[in-house]
PDB file of N, CA and C in Angstrom:
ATOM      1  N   UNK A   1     -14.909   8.932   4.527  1.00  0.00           N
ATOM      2  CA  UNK A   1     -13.877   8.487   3.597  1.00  0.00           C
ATOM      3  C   UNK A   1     -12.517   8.336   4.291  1.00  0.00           C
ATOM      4  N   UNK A   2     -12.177   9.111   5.228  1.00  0.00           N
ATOM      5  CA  UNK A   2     -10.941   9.166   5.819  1.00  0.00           C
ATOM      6  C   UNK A   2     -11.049   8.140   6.695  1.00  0.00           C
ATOM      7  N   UNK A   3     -12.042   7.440   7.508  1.00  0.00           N
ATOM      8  CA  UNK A   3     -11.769   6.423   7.857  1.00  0.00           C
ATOM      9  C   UNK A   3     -11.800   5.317   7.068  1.00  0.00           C
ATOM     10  N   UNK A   4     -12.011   4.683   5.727  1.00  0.00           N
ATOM     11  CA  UNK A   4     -11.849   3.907   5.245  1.00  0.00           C
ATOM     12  C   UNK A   4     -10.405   4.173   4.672  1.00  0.00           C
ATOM     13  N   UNK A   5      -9.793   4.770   4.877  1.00  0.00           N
ATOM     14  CA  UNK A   5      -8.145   5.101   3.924  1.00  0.00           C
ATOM     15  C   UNK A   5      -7.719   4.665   5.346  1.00  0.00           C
ATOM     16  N   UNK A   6      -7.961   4.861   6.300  1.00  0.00           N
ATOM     17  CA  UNK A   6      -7.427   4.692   7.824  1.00  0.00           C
ATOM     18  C   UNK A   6      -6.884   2.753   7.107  1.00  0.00           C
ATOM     19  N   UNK A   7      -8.721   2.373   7.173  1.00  0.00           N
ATOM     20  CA  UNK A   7      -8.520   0.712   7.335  1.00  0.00           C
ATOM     21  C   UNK A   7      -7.695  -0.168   6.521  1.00  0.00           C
ATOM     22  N   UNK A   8      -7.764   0.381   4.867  1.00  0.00           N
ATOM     23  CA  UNK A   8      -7.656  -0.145   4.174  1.00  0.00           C
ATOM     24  C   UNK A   8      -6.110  -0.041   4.079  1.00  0.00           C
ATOM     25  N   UNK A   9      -5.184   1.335   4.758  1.00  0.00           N
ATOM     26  CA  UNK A   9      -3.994   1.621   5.371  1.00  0.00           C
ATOM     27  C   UNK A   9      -3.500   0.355   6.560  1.00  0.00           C
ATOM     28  N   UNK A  10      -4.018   0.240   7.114  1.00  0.00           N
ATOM     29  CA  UNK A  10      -4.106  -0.840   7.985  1.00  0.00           C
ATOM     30  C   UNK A  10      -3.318  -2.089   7.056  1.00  0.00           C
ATOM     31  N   UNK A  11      -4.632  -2.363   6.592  1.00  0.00           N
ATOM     32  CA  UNK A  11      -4.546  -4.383   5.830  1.00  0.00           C
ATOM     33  C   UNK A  11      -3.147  -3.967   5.031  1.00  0.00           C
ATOM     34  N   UNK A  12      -2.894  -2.467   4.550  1.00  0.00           N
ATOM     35  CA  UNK A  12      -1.951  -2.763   3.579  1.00  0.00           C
ATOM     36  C   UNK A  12      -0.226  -2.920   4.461  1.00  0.00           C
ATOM     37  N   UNK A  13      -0.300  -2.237   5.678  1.00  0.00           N
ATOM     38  CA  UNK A  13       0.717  -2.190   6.481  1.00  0.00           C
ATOM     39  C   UNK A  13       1.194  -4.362   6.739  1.00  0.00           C
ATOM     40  N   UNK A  14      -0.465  -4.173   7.538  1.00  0.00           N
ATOM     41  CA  UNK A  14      -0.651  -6.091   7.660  1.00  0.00           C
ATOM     42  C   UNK A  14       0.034  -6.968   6.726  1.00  0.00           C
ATOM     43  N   UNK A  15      -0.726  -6.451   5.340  1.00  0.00           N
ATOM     44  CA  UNK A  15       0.486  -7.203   4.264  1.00  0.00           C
ATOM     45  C   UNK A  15       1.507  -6.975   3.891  1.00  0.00           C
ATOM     46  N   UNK A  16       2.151  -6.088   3.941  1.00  0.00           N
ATOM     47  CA  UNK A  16       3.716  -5.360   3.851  1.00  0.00           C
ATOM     48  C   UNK A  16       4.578  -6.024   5.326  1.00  0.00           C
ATOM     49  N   UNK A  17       4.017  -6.290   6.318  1.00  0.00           N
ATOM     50  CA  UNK A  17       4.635  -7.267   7.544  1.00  0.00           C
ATOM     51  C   UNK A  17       4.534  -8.222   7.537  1.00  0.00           C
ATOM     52  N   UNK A  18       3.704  -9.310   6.624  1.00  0.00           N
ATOM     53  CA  UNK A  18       4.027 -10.628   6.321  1.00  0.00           C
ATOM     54  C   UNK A  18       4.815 -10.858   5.277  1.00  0.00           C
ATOM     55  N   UNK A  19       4.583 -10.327   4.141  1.00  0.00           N
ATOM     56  CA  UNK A  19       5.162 -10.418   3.005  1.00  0.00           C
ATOM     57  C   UNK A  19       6.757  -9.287   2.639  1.00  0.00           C
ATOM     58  N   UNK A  20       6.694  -8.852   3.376  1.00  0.00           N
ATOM     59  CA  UNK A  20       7.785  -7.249   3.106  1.00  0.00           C
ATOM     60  C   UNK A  20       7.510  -6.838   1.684  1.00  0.00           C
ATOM     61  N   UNK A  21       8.770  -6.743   0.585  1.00  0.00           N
ATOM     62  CA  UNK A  21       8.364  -6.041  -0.463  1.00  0.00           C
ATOM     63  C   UNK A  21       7.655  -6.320  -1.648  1.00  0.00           C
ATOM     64  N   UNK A  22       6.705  -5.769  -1.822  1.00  0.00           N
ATOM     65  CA  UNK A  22       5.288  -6.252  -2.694  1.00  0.00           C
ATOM     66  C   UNK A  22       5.023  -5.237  -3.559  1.00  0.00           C
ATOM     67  N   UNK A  23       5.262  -5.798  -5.234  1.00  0.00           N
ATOM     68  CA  UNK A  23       4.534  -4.840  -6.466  1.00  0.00           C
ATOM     69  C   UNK A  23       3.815  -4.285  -5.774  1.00  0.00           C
ATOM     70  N   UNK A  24       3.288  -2.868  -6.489  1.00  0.00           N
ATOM     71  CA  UNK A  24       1.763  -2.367  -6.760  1.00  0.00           C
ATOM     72  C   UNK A  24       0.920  -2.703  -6.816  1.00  0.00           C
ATOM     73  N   UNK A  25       1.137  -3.555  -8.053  1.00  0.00           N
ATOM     74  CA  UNK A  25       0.184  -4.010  -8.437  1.00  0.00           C
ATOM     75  C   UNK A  25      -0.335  -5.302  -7.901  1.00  0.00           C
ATOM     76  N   UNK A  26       0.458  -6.166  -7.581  1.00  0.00           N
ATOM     77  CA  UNK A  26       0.206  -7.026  -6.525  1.00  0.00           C
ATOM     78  C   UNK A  26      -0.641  -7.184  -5.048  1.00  0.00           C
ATOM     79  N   UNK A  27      -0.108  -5.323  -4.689  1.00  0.00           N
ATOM     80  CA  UNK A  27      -1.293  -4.805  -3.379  1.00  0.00           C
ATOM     81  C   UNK A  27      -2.498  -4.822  -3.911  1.00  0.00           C
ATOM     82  N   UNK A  28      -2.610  -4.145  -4.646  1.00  0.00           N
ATOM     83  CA  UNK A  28      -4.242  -4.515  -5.749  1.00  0.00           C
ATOM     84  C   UNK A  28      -4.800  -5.543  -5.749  1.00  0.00           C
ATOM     85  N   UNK A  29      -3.944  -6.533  -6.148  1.00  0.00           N
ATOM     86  CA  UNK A  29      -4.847  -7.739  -6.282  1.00  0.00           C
ATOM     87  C   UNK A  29      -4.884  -8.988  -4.801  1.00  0.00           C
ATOM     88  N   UNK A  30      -4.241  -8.398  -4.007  1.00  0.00           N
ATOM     89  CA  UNK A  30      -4.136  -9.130  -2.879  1.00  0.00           C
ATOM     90  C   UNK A  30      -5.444  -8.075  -1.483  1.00  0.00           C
ATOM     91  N   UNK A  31      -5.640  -6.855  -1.650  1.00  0.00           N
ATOM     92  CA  UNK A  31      -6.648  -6.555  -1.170  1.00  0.00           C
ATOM     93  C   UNK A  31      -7.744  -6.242  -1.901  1.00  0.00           C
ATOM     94  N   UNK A  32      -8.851  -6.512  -1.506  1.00  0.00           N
ATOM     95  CA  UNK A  32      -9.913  -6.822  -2.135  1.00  0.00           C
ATOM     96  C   UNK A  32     -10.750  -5.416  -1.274  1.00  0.00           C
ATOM     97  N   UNK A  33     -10.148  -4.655  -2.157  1.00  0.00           N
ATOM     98  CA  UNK A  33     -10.623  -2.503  -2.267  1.00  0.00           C
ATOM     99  C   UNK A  33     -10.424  -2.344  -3.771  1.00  0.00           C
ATOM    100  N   UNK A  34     -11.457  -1.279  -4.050  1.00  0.00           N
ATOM    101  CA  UNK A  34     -11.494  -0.316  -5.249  1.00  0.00           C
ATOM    102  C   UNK A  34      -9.633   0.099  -5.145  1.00  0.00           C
ATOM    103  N   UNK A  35      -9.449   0.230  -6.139  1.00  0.00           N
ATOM    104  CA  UNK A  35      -7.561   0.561  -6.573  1.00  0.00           C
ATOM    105  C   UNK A  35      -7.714   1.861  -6.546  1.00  0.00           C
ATOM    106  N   UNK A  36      -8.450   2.534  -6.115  1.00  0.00           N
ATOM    107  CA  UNK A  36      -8.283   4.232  -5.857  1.00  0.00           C
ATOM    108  C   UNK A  36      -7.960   4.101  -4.625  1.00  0.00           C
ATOM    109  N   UNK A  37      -8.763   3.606  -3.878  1.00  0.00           N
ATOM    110  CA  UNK A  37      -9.062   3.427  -1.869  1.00  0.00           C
ATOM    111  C   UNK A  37      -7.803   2.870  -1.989  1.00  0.00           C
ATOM    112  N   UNK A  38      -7.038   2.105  -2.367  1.00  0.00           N
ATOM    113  CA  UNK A  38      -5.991   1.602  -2.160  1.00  0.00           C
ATOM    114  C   UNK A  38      -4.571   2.893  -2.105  1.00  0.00           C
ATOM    115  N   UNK A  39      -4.862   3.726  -3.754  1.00  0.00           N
ATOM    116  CA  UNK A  39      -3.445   4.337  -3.710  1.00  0.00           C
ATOM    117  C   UNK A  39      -3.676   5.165  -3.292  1.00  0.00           C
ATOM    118  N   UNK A  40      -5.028   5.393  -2.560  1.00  0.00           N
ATOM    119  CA  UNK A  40      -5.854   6.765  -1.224  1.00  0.00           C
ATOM    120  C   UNK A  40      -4.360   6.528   0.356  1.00  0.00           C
ATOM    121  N   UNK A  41      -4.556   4.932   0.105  1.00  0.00           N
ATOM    122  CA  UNK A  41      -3.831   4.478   1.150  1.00  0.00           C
ATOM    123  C   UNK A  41      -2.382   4.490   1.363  1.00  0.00           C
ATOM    124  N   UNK A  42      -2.751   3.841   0.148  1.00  0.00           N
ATOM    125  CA  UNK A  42      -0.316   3.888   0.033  1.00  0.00           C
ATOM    126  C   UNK A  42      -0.154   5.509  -0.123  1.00  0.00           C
ATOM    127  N   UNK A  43      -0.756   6.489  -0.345  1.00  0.00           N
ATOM    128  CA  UNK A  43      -0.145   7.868  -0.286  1.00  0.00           C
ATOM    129  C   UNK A  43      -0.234   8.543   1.496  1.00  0.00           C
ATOM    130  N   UNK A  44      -1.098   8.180   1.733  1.00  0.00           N
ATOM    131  CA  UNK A  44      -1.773   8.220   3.766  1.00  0.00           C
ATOM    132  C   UNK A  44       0.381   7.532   3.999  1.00  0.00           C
ATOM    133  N   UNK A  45       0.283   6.359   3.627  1.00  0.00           N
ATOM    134  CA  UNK A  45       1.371   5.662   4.693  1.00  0.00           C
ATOM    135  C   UNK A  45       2.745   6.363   3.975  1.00  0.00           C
ATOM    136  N   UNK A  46       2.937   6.848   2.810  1.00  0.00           N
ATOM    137  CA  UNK A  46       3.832   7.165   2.298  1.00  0.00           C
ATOM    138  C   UNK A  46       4.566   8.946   2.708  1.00  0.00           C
ATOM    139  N   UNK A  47       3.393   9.741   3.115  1.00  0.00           N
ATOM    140  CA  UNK A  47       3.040  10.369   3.520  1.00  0.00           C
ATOM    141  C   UNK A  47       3.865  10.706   4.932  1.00  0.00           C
ATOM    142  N   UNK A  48       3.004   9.725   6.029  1.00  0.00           N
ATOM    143  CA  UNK A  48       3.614   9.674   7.399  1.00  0.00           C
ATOM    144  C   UNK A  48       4.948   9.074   7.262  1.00  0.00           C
ATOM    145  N   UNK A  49       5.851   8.786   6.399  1.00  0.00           N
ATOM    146  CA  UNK A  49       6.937   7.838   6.477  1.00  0.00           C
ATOM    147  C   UNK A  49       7.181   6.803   6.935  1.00  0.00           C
ATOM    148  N   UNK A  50       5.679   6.376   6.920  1.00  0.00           N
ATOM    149  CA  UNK A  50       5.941   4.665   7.264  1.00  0.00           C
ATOM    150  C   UNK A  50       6.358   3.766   6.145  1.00  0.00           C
ATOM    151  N   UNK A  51       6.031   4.122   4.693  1.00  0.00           N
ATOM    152  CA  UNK A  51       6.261   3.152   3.306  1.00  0.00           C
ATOM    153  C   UNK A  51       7.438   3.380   2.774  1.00  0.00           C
ATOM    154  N   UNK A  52       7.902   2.547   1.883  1.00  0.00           N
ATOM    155  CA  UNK A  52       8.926   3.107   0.656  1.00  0.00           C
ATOM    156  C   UNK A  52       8.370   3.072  -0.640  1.00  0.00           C
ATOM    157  N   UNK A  53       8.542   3.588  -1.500  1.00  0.00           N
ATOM    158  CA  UNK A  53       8.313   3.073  -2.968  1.00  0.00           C
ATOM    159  C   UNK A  53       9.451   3.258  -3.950  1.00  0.00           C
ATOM    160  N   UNK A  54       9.873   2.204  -4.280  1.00  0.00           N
ATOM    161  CA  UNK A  54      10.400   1.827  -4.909  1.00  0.00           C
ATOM    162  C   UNK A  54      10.049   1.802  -6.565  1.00  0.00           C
ATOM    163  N   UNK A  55      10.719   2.664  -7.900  1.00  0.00           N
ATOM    164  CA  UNK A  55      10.420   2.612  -8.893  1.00  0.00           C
ATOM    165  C   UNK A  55      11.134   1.231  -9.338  1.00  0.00           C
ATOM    166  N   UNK A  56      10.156   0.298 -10.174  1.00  0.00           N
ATOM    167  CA  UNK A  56      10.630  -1.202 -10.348  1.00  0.00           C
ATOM    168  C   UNK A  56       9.946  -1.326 -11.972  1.00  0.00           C
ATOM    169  N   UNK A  57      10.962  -1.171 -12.666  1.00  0.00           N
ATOM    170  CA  UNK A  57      10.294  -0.929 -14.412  1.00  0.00           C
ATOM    171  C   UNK A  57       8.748   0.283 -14.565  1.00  0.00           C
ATOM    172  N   UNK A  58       7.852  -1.397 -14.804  1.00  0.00           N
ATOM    173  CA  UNK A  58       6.468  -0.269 -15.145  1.00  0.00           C
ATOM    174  C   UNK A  58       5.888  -0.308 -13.957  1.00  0.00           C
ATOM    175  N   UNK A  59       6.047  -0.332 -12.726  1.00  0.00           N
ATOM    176  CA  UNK A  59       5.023  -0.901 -11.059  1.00  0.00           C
ATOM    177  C   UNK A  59       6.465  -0.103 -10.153  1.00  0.00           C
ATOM    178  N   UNK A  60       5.846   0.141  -9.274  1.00  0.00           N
ATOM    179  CA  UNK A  60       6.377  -0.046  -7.715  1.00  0.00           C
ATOM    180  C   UNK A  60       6.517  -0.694  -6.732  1.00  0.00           C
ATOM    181  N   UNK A  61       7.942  -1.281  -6.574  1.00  0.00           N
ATOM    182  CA  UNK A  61       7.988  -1.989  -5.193  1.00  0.00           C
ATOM    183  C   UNK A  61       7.294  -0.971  -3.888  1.00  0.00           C
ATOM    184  N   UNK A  62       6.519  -1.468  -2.906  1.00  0.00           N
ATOM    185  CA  UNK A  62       6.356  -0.922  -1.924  1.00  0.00           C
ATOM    186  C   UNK A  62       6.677  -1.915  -0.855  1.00  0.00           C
ATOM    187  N   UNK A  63       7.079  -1.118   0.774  1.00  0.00           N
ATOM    188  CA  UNK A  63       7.403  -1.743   1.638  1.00  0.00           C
ATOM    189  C   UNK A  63       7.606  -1.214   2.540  1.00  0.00           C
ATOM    190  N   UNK A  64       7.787  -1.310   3.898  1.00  0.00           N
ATOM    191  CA  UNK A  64       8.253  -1.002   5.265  1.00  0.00           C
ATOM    192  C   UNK A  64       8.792  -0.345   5.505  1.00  0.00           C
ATOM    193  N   UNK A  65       9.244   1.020   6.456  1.00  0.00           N
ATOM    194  CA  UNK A  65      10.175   1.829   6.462  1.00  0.00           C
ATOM    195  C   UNK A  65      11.221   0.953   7.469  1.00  0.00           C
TER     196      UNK A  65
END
């Protein structure tokens, strides 16, 4: 399991460096992972201080440190 939070950490970094700041919910629908494996992930990068999150109404901006 910890290596799939590794990968799926990965694609989400990948898309946070093309795109910079991206809904939540938007990461969801732009990687194609179960939405658990996903916020498995954004907590992994949020974690090491690589992410931000941003409270944005009802979602979170996330993005790049």
């Amino acid at each position: 399991m910890i290596t799939e939070i590794g990968i799926v950490a990965g694609e989400i970094w990948s898309l946070l460096e093309k795109k910079g700041e991206v809904l939540l919910k938007n990461v969801v629908k732009m990687i194609d992972k179960p939405r658990e494996l996903i916020l498995m992930s954004i907590g992994w990068l949020a974690r090491e201080g690589h992410i931000v999150l941003k409270r944005e109404e009802n979602d979170y901006k996330v993005c790049l440190r």
